[in-house]
Protein backbone atom coordinates (compact mmCIF):
# COMPACT_ATOMS: atom_id res chain seq x y z
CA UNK A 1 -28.80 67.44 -63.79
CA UNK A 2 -25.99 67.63 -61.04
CA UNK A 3 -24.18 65.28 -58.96
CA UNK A 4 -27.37 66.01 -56.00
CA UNK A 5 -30.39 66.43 -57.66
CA UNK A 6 -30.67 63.22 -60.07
CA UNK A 7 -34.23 62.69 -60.98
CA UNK A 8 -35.76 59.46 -59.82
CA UNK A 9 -39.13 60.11 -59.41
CA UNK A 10 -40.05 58.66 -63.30
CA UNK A 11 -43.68 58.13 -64.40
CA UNK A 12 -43.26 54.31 -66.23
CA UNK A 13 -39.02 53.98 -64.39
CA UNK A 14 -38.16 53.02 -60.56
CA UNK A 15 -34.90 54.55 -59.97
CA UNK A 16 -32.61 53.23 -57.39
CA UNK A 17 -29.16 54.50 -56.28
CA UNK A 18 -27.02 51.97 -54.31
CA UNK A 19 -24.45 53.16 -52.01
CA UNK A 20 -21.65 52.12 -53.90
CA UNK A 21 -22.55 54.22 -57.02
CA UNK A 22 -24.52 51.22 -59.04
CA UNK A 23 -27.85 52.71 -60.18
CA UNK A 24 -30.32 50.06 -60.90
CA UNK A 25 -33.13 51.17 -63.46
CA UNK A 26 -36.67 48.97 -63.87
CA UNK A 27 -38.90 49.13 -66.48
CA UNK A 28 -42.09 49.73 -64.50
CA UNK A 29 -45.11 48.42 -66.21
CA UNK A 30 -45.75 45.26 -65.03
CA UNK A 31 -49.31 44.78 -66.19
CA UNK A 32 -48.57 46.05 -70.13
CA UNK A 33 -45.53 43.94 -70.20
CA UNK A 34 -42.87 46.47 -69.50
CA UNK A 35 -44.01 48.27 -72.78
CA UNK A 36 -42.17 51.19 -73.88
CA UNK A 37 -45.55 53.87 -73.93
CA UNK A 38 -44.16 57.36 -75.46
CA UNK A 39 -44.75 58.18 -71.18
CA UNK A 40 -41.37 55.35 -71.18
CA UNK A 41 -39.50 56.50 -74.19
CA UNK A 42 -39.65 59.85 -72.94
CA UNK A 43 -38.32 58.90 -69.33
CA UNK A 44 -35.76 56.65 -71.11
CA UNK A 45 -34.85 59.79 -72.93
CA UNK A 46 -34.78 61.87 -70.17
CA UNK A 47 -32.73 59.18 -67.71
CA UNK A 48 -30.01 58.47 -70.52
CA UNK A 49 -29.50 62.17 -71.44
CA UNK A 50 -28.75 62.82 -67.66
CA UNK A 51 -26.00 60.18 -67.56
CA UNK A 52 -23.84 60.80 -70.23
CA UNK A 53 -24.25 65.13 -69.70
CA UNK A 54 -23.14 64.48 -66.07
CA UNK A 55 -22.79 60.68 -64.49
CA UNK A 56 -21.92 62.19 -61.35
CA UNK A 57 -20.75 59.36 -58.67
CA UNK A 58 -22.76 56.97 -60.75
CA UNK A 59 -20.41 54.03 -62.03
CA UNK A 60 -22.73 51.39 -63.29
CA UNK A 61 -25.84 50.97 -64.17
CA UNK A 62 -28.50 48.11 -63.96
CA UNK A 63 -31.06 47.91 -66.30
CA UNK A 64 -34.46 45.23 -64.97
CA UNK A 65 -37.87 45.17 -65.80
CA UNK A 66 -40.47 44.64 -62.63
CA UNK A 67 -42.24 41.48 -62.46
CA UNK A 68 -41.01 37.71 -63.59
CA UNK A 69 -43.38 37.46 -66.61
CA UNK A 70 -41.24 40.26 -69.16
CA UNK A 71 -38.43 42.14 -69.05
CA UNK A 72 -39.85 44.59 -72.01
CA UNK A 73 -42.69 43.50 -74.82
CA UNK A 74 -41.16 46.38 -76.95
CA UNK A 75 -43.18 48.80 -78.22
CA UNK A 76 -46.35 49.58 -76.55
CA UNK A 77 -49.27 48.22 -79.13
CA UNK A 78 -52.12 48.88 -77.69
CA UNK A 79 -51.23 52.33 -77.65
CA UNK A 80 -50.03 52.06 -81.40
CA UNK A 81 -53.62 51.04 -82.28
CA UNK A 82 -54.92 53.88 -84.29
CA UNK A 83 -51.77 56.42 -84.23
CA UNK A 84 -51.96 58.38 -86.88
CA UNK A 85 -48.67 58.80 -89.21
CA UNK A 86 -46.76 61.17 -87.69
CA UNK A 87 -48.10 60.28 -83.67
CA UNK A 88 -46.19 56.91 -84.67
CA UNK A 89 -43.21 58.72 -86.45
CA UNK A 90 -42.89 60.98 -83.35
CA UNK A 91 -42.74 57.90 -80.68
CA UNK A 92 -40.22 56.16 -82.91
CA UNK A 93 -37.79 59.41 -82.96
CA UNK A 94 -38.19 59.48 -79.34
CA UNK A 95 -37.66 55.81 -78.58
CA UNK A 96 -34.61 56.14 -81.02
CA UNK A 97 -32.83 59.12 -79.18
CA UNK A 98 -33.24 56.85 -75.97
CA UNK A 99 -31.43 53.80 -77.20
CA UNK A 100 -28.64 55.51 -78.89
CA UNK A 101 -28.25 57.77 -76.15
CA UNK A 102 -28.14 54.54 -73.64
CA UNK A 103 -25.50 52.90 -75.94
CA UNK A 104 -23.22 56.34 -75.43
CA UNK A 105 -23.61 56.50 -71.47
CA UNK A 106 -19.96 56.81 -69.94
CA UNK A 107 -20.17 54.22 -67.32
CA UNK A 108 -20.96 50.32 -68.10
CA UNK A 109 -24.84 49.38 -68.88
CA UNK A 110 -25.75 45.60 -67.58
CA UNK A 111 -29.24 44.35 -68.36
CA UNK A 112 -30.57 41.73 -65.88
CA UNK A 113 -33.49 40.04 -68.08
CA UNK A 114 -35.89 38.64 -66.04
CA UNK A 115 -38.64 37.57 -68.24
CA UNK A 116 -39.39 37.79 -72.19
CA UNK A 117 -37.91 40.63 -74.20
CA UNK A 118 -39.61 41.29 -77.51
CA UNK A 119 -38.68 43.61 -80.62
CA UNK A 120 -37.42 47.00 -78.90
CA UNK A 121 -37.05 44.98 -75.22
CA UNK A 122 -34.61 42.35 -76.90
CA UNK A 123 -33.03 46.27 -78.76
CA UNK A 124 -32.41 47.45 -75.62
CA UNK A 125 -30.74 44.17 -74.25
CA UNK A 126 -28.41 44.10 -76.99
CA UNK A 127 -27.65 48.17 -77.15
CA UNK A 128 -26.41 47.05 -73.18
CA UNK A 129 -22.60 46.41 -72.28
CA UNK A 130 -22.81 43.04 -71.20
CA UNK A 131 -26.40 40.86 -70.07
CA UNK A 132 -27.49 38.08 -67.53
CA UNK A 133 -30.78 36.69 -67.95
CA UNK A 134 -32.87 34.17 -65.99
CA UNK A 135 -33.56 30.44 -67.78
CA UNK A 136 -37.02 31.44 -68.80
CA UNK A 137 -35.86 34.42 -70.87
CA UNK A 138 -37.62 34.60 -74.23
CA UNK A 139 -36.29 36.81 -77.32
CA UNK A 140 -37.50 37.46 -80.71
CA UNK A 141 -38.03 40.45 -83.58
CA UNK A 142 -41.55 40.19 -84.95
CA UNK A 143 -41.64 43.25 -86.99
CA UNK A 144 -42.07 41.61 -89.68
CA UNK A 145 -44.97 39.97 -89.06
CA UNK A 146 -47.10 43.56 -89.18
CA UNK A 147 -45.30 45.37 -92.10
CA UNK A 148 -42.13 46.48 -89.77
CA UNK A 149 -38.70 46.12 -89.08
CA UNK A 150 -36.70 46.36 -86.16
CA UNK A 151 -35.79 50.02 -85.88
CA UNK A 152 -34.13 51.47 -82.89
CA UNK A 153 -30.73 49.40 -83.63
CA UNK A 154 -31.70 45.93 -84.16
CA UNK A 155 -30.69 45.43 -87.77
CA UNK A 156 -27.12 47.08 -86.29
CA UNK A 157 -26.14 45.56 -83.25
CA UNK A 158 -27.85 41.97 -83.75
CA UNK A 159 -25.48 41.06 -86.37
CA UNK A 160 -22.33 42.42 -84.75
CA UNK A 161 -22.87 40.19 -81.85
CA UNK A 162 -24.38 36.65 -83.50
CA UNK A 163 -23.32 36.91 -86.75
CA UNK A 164 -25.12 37.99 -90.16
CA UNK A 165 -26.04 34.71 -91.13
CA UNK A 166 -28.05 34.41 -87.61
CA UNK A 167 -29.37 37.44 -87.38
CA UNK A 168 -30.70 37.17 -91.17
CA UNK A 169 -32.98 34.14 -90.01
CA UNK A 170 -33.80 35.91 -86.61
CA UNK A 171 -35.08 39.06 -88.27
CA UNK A 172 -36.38 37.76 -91.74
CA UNK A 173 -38.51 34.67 -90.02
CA UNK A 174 -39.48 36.26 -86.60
CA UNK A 175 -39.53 33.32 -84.89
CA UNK A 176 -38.62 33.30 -81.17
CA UNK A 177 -35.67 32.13 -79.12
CA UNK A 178 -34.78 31.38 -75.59
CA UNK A 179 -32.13 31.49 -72.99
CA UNK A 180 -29.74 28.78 -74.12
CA UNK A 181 -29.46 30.21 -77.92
CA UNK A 182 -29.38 34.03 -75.97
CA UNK A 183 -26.11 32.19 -74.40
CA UNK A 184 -24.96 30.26 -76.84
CA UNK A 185 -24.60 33.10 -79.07
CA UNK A 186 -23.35 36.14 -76.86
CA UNK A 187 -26.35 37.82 -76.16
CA UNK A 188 -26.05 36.67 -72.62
CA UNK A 189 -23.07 36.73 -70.68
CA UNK A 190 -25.04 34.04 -67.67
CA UNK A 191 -27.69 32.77 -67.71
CA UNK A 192 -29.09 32.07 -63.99
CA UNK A 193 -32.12 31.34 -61.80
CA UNK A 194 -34.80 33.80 -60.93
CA UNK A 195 -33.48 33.80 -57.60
CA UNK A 196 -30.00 34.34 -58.57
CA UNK A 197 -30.60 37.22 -61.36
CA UNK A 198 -30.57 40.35 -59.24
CA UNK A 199 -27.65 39.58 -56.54
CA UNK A 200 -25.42 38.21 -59.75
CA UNK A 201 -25.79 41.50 -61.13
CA UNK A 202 -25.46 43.70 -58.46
CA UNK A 203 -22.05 41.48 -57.29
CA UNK A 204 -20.82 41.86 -60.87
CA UNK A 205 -21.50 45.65 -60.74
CA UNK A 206 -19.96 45.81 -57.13
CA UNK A 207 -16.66 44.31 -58.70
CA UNK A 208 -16.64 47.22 -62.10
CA UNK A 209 -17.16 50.29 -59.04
CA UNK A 210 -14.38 48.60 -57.38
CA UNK A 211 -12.14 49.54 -59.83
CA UNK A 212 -10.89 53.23 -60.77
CA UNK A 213 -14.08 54.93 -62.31
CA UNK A 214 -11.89 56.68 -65.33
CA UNK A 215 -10.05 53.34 -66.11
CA UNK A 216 -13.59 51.64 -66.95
CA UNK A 217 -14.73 54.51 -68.63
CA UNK A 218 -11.72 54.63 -70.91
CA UNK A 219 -11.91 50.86 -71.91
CA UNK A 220 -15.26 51.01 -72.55
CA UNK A 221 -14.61 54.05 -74.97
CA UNK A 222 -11.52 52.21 -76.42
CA UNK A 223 -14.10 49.32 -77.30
CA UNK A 224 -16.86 50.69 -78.45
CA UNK A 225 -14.90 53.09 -80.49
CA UNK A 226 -12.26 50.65 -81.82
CA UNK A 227 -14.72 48.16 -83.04
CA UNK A 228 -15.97 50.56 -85.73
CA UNK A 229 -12.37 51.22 -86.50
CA UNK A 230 -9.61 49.28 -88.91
CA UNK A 231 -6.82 47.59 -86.78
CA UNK A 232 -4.41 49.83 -86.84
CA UNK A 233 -6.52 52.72 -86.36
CA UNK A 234 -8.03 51.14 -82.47
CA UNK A 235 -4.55 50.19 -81.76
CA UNK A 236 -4.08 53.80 -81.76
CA UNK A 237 -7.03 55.01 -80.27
CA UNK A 238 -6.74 52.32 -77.38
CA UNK A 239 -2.91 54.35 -76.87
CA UNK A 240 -4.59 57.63 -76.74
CA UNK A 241 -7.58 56.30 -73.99
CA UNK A 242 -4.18 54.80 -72.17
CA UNK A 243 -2.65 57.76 -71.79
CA UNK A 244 -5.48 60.06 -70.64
CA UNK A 245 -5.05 57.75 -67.56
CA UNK A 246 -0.95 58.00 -66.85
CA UNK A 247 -0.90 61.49 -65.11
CA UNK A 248 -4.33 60.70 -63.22
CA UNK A 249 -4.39 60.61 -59.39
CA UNK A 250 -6.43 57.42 -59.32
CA UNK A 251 -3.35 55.86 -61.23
CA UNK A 252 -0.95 56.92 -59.01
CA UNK A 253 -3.11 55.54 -56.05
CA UNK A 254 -3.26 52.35 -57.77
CA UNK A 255 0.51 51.72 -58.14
CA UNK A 256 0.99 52.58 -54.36
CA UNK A 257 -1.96 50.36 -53.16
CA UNK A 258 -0.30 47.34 -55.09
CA UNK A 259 2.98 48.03 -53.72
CA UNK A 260 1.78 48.29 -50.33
CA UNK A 261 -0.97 45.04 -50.56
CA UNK A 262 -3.70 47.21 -49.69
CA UNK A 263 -6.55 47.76 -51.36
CA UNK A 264 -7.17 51.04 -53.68
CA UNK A 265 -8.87 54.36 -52.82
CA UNK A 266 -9.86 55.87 -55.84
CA UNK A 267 -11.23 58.75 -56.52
CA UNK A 268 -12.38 59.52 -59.97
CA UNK A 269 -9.58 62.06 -60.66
């Protein structure tokens, strides 16, 4: 995939590119709930994999699912029905490779939930950078309630944003939760009207392209990577990310632009 031929035309994805480098992604099954099919974990897969082997002029990314009624049901269960051991196995591995590949894209991920997000929908909320979500949101991990558990990083990244204690009773007792507690405890960074949900999103995106491409993508690396570090060991890391940027043009370009109250042309470089 290079910088000019980024696929778009997805089976169960709409793929938009803005002129400002934001990419905005929708889940694109409407009537099924914004169910992740195998048809969606493979295009998942395939969109993800793109993005971090080349992100081209891409510099954010917004992830929304079409319709108000769901963001994304999670797994697809009426196409579950019947799968045989290893059709299931083989979904799962693929849905898997998408998430975790999502959570190592270079550039910043922002979810815009517009509806309910169940099981792998609320996984793919929390695998995101940062979330907005309208008032009616609705969240929850019923695996357990048919002989599951959550299993494309909910048992990991649940905890590390609400707490253990939380996400104990969230996972163990499957019962459901809304906007306010989505707020309340991190999972959303806004919560907003319907109305609001898209043009918040895209204005907070506008603001992250604004600013020099290889500075984001260093912080985000410093913080994703020195969260699964000890102290001392991020302090160093963050040092290392800094540097990378000293002898870069778009730093350079910066310090000028300040000086002369004018407003930055970077360049990626």
């Amino acid at each position: 995939m290079n910088r000019e031929s980024r696929k778009s035309d997805y089976t169960t994805l709409l793929v938009e590119r803005l002129d400002n480098g934001v990419l905005v992604v929708t889940l694109n099954r409407p009537d099924e709930g914004n169910a992740m099919n195998t048809q969606m974990c493979i295009d998942l897969l395939d969109l993800w994999t793109g993005l971090v082997r080349d992100a081209g002029t891409v510099r954010c990314v917004i992830v929304t699912g079409a319709g108000e009624r769901d963001f994304c049901a999670g797994g697809d269960m009426k196409e579950r029905k019947g799968m045989t051991e290893e059709a299931w196995r083989h979904q799962h591995t693929i849905g898997e490779q998408a998430l975790w590949t999502m959570m190592e894209c270079p550039v910043p991920v922002v979810v815009a939930v517009n509806g309910s997000a169940q099981g792998g929908g609320l996984e793919m909320v929390l695998a995101a950078d940062f979330a907005y979500g309208v008032e009616s949101a609705r969240f929850g991990f019923p695996e357990v309630m048919i002989g599951i558990i959550p299993g494309v990083g909910g048992t990991t990244t649940l905890p590390r944003i609400v707490g253990e204690r939380r996400a104990m009773e969230v996972v163990f007792t499957g019962d459901p939760f809304g906007a306010a507690e989505a707020l309340e405890w991190g999972i959303f960074n806004r919560v907003c009207s319907a109305a609001e949900l898209m043009p918040t999103a895209i204005a907070s995106a506008g603001r992250i392209v604004a600013n020099a491409p290889l500075a984001v993508r260093q912080a985000k690396k410093a913080i994703h990577e020195g969260l699964q570090m000890d102290v001392r060991a991020a302090l160093r890391f963050e040092v290392e990310a800094y540097n990378r940027l000293v002898d870069t043009e778009d730093r350079l370009e910066g310090v000028l632009a300040w000086n002369e109250r004018r407003t930055p042309l970077f360049k990626g470089r």
